[in-house]
C-alpha atoms as a PDB file:
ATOM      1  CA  UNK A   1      -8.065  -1.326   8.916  1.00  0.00           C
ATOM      2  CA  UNK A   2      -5.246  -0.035   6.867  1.00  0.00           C
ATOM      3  CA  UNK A   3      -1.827   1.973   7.335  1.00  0.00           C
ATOM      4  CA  UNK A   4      -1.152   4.315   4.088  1.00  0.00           C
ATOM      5  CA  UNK A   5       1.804   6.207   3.319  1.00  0.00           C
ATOM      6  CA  UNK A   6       4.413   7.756  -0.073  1.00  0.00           C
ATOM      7  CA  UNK A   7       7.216   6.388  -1.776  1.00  0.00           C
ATOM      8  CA  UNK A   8       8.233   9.647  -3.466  1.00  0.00           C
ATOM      9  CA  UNK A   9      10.754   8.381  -5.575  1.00  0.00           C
ATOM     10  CA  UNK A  10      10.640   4.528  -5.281  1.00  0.00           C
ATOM     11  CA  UNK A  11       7.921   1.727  -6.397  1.00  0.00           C
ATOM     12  CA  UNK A  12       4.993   1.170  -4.564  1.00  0.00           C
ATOM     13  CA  UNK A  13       6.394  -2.191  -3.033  1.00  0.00           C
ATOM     14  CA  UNK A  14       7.581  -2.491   0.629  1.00  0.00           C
ATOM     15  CA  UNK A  15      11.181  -1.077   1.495  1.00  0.00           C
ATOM     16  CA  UNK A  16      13.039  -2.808   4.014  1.00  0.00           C
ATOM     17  CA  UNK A  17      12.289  -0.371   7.018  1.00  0.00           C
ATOM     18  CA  UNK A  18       8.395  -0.675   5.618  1.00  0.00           C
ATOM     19  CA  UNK A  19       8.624  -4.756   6.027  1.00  0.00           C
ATOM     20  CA  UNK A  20      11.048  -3.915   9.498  1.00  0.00           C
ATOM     21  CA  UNK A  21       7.983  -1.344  10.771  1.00  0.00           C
ATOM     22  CA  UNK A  22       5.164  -3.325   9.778  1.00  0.00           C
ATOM     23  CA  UNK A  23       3.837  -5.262  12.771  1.00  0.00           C
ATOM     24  CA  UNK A  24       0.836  -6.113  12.433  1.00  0.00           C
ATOM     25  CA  UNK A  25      -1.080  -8.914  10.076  1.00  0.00           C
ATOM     26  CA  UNK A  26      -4.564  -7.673  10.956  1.00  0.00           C
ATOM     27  CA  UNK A  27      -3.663  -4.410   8.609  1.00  0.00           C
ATOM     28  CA  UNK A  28      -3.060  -4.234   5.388  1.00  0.00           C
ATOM     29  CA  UNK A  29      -0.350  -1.429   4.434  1.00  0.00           C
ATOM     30  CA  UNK A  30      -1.135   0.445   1.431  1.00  0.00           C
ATOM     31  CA  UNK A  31       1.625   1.865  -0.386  1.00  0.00           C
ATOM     32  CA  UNK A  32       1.594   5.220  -2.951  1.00  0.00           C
ATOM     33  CA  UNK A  33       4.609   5.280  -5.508  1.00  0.00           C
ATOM     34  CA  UNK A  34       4.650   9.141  -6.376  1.00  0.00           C
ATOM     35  CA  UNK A  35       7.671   8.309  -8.680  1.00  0.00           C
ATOM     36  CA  UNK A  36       5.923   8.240 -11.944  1.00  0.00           C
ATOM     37  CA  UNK A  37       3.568  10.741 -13.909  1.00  0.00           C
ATOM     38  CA  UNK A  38       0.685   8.430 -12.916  1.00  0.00           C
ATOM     39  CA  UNK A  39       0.503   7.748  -8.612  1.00  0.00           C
ATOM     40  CA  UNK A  40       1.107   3.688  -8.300  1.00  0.00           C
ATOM     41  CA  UNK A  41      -1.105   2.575  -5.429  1.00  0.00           C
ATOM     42  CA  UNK A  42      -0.398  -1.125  -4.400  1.00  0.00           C
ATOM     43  CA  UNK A  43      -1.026  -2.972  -0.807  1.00  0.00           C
ATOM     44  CA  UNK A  44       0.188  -5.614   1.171  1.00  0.00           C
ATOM     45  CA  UNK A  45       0.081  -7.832   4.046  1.00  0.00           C
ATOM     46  CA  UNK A  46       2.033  -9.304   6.641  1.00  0.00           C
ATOM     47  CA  UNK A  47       2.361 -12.872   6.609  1.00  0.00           C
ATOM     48  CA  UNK A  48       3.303 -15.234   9.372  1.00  0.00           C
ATOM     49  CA  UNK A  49       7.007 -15.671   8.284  1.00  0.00           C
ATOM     50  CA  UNK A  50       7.426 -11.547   8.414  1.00  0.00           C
ATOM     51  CA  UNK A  51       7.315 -11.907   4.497  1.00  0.00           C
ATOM     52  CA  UNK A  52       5.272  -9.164   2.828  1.00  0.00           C
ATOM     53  CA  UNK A  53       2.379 -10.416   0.147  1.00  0.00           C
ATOM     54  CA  UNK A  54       0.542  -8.813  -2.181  1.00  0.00           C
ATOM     55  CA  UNK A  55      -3.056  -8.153  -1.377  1.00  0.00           C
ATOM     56  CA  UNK A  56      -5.435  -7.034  -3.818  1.00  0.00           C
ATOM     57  CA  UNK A  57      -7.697  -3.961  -3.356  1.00  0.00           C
ATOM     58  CA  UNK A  58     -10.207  -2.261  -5.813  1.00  0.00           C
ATOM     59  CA  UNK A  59      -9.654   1.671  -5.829  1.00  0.00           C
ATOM     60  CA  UNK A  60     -13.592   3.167  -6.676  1.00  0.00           C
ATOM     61  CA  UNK A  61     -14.171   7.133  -7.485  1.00  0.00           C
ATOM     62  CA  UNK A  62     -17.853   8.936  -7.382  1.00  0.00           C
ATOM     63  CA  UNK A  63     -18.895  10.286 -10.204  1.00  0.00           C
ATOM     64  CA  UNK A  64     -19.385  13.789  -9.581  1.00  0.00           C
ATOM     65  CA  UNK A  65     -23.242  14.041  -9.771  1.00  0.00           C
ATOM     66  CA  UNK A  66     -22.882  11.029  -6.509  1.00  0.00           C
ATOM     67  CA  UNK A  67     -23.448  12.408  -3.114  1.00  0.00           C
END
């Protein structure tokens, strides 16, 4: 399961009200940094000491012809 949201101006790296909101380590909390040309999509996890850590994903498109 996963919690998504924008950073429309900042990185895609938790903010200190993201890291403050996040409460669960069961979910990993993508992150979408709108700030550049190119959309920045990182995600993370909680860790047992509240800390936030990197967590890798692997972002996959259909080609158009897929169903």
């Amino acid at each position: 399961m996963a919690n998504y949201h924008s950073h429309p101006e900042t990185p895609a790296r938790p903010s200190e009200e993201d890291i403050r909101l996040a409460c669960d380590p069961n979910i990993i909390y993508i992150i979408i940094s709108l700030a550049q040309k190119t959309p920045v999509v990182k995600a993370f996890v909680k860790t047992d000491t509240d800390e936030m850590q990197p967590y890798e994903i692997e972002i996959v498109q259909k080609k158009k012809h897929e169903k």
